[in-house]
N, C-alpha and C. Protein backbone atom coordinates (compact mmCIF):
# COMPACT_ATOMS: atom_id res chain seq x y z
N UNK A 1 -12.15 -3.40 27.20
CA UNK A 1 -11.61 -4.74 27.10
C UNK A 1 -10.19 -4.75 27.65
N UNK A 2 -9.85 -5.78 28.47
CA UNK A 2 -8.66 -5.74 29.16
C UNK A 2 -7.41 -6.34 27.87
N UNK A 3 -6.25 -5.49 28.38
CA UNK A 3 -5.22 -5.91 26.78
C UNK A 3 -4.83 -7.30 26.95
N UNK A 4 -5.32 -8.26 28.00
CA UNK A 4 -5.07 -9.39 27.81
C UNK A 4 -6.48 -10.32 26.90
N UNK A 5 -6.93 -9.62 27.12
CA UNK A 5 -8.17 -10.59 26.57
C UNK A 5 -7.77 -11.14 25.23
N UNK A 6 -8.41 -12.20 24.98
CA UNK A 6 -8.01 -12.77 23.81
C UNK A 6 -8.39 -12.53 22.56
N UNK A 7 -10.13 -12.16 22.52
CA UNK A 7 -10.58 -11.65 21.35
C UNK A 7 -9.69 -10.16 20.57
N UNK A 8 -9.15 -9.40 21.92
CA UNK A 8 -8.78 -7.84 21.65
C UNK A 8 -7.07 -8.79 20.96
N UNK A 9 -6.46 -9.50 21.68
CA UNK A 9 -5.48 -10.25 21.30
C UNK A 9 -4.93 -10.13 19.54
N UNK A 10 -6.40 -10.48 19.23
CA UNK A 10 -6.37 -11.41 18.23
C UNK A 10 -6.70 -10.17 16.89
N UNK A 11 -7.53 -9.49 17.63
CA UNK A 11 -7.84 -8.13 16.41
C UNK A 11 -6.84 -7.35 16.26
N UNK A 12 -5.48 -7.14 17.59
CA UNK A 12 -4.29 -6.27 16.85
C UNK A 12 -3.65 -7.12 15.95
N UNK A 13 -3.58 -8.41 15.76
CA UNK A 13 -2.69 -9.51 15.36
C UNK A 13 -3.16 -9.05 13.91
N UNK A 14 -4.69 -9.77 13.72
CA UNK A 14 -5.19 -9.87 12.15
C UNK A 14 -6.34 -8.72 11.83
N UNK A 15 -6.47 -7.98 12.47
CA UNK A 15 -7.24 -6.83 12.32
C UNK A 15 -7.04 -5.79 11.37
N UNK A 16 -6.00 -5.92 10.36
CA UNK A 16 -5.89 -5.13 9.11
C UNK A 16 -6.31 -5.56 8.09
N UNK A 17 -6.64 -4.81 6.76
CA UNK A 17 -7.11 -5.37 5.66
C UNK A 17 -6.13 -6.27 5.07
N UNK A 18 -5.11 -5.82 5.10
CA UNK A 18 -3.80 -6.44 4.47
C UNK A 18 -3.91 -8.27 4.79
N UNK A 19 -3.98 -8.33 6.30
CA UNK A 19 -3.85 -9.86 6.75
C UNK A 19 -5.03 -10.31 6.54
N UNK A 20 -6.16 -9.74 6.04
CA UNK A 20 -7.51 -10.56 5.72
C UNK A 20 -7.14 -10.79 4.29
N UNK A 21 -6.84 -9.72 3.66
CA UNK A 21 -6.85 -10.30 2.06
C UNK A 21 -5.78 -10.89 1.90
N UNK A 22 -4.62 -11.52 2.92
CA UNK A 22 -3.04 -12.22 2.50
C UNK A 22 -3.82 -13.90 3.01
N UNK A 23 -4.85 -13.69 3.68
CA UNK A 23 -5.65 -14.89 4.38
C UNK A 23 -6.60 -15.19 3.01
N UNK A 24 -7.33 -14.28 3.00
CA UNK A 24 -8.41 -15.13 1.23
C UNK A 24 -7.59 -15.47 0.43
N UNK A 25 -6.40 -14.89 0.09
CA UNK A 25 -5.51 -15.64 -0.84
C UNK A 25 -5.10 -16.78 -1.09
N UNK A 26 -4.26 -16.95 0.25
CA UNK A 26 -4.00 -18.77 0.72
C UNK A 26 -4.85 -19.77 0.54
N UNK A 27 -5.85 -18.76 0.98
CA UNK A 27 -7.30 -20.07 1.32
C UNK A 27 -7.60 -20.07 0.41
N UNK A 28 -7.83 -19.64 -0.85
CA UNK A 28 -7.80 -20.01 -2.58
C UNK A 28 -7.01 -20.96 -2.82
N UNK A 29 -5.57 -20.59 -2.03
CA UNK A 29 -4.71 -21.96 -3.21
C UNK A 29 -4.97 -22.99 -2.02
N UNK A 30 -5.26 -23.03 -1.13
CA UNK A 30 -5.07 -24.33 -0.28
C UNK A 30 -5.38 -25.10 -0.32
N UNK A 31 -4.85 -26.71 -0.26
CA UNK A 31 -3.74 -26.42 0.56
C UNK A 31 -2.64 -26.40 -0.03
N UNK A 32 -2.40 -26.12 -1.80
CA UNK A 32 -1.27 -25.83 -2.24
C UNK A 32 -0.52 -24.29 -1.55
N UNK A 33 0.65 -24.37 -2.06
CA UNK A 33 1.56 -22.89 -1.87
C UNK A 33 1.48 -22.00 -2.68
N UNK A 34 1.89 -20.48 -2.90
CA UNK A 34 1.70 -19.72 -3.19
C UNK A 34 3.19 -18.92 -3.27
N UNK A 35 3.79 -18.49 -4.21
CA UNK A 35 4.79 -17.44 -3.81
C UNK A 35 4.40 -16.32 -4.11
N UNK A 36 5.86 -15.66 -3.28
CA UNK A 36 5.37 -14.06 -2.67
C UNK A 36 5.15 -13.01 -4.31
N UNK A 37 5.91 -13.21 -4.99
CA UNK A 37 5.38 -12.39 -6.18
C UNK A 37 3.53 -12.57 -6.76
N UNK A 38 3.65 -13.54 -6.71
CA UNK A 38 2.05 -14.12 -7.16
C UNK A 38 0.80 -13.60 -6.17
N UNK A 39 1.44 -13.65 -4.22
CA UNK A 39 1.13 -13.46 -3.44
C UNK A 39 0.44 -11.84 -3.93
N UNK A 40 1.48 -11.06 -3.89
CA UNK A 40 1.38 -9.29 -4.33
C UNK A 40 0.98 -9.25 -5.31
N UNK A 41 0.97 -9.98 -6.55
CA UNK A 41 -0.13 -9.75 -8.23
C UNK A 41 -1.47 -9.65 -7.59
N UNK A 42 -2.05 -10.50 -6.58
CA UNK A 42 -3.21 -10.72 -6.41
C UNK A 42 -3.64 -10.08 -5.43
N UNK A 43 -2.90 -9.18 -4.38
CA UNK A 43 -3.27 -8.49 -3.52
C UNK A 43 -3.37 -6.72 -3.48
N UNK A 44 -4.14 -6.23 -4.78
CA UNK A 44 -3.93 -5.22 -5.01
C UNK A 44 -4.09 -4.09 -4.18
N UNK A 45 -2.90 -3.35 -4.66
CA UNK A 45 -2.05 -1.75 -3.42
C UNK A 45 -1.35 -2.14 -2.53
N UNK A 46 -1.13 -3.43 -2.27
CA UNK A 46 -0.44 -3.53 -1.37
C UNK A 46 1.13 -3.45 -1.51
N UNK A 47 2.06 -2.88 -1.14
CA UNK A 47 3.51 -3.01 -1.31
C UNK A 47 4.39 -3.97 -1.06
N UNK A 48 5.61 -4.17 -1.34
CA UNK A 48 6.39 -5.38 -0.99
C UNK A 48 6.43 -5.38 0.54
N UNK A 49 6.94 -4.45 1.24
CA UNK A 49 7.25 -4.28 1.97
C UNK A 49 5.96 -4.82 3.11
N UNK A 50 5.00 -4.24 2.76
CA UNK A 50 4.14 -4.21 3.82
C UNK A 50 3.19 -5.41 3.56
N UNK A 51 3.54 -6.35 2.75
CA UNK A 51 3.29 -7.66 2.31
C UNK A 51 4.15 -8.29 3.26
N UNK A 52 5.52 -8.45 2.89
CA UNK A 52 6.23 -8.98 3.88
C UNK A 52 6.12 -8.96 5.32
N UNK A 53 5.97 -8.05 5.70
CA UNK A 53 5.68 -7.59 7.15
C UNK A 53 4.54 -8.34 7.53
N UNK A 54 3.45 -8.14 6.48
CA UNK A 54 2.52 -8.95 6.88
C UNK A 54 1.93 -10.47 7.19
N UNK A 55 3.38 -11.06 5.87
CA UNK A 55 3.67 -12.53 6.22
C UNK A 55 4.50 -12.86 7.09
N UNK A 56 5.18 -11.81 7.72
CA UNK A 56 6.05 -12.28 8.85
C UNK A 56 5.54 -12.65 10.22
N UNK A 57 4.17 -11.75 10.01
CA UNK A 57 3.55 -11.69 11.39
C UNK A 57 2.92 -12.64 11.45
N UNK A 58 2.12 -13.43 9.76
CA UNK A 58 1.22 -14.29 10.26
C UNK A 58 2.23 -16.12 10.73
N UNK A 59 3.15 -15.90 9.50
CA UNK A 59 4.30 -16.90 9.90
C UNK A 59 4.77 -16.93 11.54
N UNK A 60 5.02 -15.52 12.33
CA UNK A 60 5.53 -15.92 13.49
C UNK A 60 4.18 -16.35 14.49
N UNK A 61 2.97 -16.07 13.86
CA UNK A 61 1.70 -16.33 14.97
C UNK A 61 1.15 -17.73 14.73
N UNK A 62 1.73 -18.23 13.43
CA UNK A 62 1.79 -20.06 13.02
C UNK A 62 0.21 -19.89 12.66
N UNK A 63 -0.01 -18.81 11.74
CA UNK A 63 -1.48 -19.00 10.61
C UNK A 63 -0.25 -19.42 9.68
N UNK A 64 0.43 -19.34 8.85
CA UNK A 64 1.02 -19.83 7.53
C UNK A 64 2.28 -20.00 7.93
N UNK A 65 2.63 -21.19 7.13
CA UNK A 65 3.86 -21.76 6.76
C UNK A 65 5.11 -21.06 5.60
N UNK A 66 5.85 -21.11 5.70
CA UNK A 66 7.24 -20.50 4.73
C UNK A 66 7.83 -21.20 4.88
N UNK A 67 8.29 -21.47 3.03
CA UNK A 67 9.23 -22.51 2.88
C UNK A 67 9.78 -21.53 1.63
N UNK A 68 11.25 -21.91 1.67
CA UNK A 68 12.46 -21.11 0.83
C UNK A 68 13.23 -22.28 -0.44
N UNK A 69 13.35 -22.42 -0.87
CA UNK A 69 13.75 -23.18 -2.00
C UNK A 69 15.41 -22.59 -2.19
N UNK A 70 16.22 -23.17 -1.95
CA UNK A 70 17.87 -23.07 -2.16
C UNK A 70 17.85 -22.07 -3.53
N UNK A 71 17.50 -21.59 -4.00
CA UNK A 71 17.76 -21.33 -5.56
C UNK A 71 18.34 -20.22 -5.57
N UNK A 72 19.10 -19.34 -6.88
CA UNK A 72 19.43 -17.83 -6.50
C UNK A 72 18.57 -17.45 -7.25
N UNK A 73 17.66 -16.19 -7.20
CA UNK A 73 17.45 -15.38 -5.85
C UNK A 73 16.42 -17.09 -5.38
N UNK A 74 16.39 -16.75 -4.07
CA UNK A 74 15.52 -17.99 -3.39
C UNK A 74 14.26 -17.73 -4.07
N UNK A 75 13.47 -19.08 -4.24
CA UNK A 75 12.18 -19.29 -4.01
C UNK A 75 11.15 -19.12 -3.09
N UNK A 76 10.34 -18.21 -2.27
CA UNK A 76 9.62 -18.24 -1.29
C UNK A 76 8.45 -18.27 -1.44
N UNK A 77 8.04 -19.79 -0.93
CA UNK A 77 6.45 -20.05 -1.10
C UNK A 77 5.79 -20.05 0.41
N UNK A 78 4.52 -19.86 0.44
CA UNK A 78 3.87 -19.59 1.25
C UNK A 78 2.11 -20.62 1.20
N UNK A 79 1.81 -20.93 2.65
CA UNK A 79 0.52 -21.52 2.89
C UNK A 79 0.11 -21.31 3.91
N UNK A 80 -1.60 -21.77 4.06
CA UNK A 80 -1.94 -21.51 5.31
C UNK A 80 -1.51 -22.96 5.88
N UNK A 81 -1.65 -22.67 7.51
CA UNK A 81 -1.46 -24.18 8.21
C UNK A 81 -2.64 -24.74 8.75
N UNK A 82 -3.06 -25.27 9.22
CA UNK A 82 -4.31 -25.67 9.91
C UNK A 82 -5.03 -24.54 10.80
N UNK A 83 -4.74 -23.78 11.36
CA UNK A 83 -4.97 -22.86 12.62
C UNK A 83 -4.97 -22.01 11.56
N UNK A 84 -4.43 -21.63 10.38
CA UNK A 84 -4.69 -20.17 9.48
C UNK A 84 -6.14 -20.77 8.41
N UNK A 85 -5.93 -22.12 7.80
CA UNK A 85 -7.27 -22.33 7.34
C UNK A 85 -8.54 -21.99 8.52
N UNK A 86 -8.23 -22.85 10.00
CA UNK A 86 -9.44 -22.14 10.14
C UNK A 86 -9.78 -20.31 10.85
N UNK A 87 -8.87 -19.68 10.22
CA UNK A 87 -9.57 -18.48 10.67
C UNK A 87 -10.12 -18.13 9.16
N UNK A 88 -9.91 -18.67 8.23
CA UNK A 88 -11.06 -17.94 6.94
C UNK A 88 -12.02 -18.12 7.03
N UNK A 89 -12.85 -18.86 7.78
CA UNK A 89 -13.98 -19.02 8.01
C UNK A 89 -14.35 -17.60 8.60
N UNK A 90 -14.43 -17.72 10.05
CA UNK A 90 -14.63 -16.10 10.32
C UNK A 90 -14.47 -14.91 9.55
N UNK A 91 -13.47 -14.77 9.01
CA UNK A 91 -13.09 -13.55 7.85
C UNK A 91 -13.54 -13.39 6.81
N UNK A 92 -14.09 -14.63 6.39
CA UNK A 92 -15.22 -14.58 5.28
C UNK A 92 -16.88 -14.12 5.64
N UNK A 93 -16.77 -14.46 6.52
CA UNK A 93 -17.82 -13.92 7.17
C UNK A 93 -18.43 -12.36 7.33
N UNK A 94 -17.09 -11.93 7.92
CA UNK A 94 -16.95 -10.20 7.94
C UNK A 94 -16.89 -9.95 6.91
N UNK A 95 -16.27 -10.70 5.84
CA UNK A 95 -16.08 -9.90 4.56
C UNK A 95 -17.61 -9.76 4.23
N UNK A 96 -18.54 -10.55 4.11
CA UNK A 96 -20.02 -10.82 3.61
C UNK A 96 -20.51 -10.30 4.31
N UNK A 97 -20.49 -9.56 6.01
CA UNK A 97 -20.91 -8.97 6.25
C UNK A 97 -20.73 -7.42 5.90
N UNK A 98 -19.43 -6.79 5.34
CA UNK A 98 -19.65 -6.45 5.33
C UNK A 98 -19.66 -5.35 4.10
N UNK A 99 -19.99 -6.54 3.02
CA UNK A 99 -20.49 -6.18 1.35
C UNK A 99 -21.93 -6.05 1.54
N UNK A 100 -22.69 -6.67 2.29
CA UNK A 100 -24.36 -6.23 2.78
C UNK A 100 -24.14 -5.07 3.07
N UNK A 101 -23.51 -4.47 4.27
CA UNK A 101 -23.97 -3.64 5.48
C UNK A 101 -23.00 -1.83 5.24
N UNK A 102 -21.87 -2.02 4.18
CA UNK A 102 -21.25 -1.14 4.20
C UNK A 102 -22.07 -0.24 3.10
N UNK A 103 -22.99 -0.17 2.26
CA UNK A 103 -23.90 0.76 1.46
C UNK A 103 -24.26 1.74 2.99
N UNK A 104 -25.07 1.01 4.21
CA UNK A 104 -26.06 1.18 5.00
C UNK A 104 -24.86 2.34 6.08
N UNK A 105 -23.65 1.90 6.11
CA UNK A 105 -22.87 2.42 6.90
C UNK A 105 -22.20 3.58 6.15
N UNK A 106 -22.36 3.73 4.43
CA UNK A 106 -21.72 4.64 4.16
C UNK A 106 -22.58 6.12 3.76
N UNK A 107 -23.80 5.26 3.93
CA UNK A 107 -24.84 5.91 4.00
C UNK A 107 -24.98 7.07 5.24
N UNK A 108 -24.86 6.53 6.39
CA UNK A 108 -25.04 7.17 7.13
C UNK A 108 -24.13 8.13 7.83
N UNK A 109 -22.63 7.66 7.27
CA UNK A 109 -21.66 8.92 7.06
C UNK A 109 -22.09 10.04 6.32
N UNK A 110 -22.50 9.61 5.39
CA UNK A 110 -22.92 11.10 4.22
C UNK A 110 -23.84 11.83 4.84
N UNK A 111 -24.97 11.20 6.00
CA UNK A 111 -25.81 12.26 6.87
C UNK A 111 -25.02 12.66 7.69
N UNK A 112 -24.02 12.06 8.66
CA UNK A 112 -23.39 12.44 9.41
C UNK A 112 -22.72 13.71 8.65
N UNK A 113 -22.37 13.74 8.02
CA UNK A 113 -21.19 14.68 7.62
C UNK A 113 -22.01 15.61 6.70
N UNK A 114 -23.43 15.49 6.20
CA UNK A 114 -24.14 16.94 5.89
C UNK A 114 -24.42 18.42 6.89
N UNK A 115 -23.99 19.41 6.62
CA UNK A 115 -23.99 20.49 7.59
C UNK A 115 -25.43 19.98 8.02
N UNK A 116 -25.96 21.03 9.02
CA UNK A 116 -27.03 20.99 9.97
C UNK A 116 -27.76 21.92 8.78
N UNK A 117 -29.27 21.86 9.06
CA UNK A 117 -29.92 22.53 8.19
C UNK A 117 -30.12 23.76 8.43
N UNK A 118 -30.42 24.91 7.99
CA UNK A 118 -30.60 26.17 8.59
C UNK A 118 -29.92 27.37 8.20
């Protein structure tokens, strides 16, 4: 696949677990907001850090919105925007695909990875 293509585009962008499950999240509260502590209660293992990172990327690719509230320490709430609601569709998809299909795939690691017989 050429690195311009768009599909390949789009899988370095949201192609981690992190930005699929920071995506089912939103799309739970939507189209209310969400802040980032509440964000990380519900996104378990994930770290601050690599939470953030992860809303930075989807904020600068305009799947979700950030809004800051004047307050000390600030308020930072978070949503999807129109273009981030509709990628849960697709991602829900994979996800269901692949709560079917990952028994069948982990399955066939465990042959893969049995010595040879003999």
């Amino acid at each position: 696949m050429d690195p311009r293509c768009p599909a390949r585009q789009l899988l370095d962008r949201i192609g981690t677990k992190w930005t699929s499950m920071a995506v089912k999240v939103l799309a739970q509260e939507a189209p209310d907001e969400i802040r980032f502590a509440e964000l990380r209660r519900r996104i378990p293992g994930i770290s601050q850090k690599m939470l953030s990172v992860t809303l930075q990327s989807l904020v600068r690719d305009g799947l979700v919105a950030r809004r800051v509230e004047p307050t000390v320490p600030p308020a930072v709430h978070y949503r999807l925007t129109g273009l981030g609601l509709s990628l849960e569709e697709p991602l829900s998809a994979l996800r269901a695909w692949a709560e079917t299909h990952m028994p069948e795939i982990d399955r066939s690691n465990q042959l893969a990875d049995e010595p040879p017989p003999g």
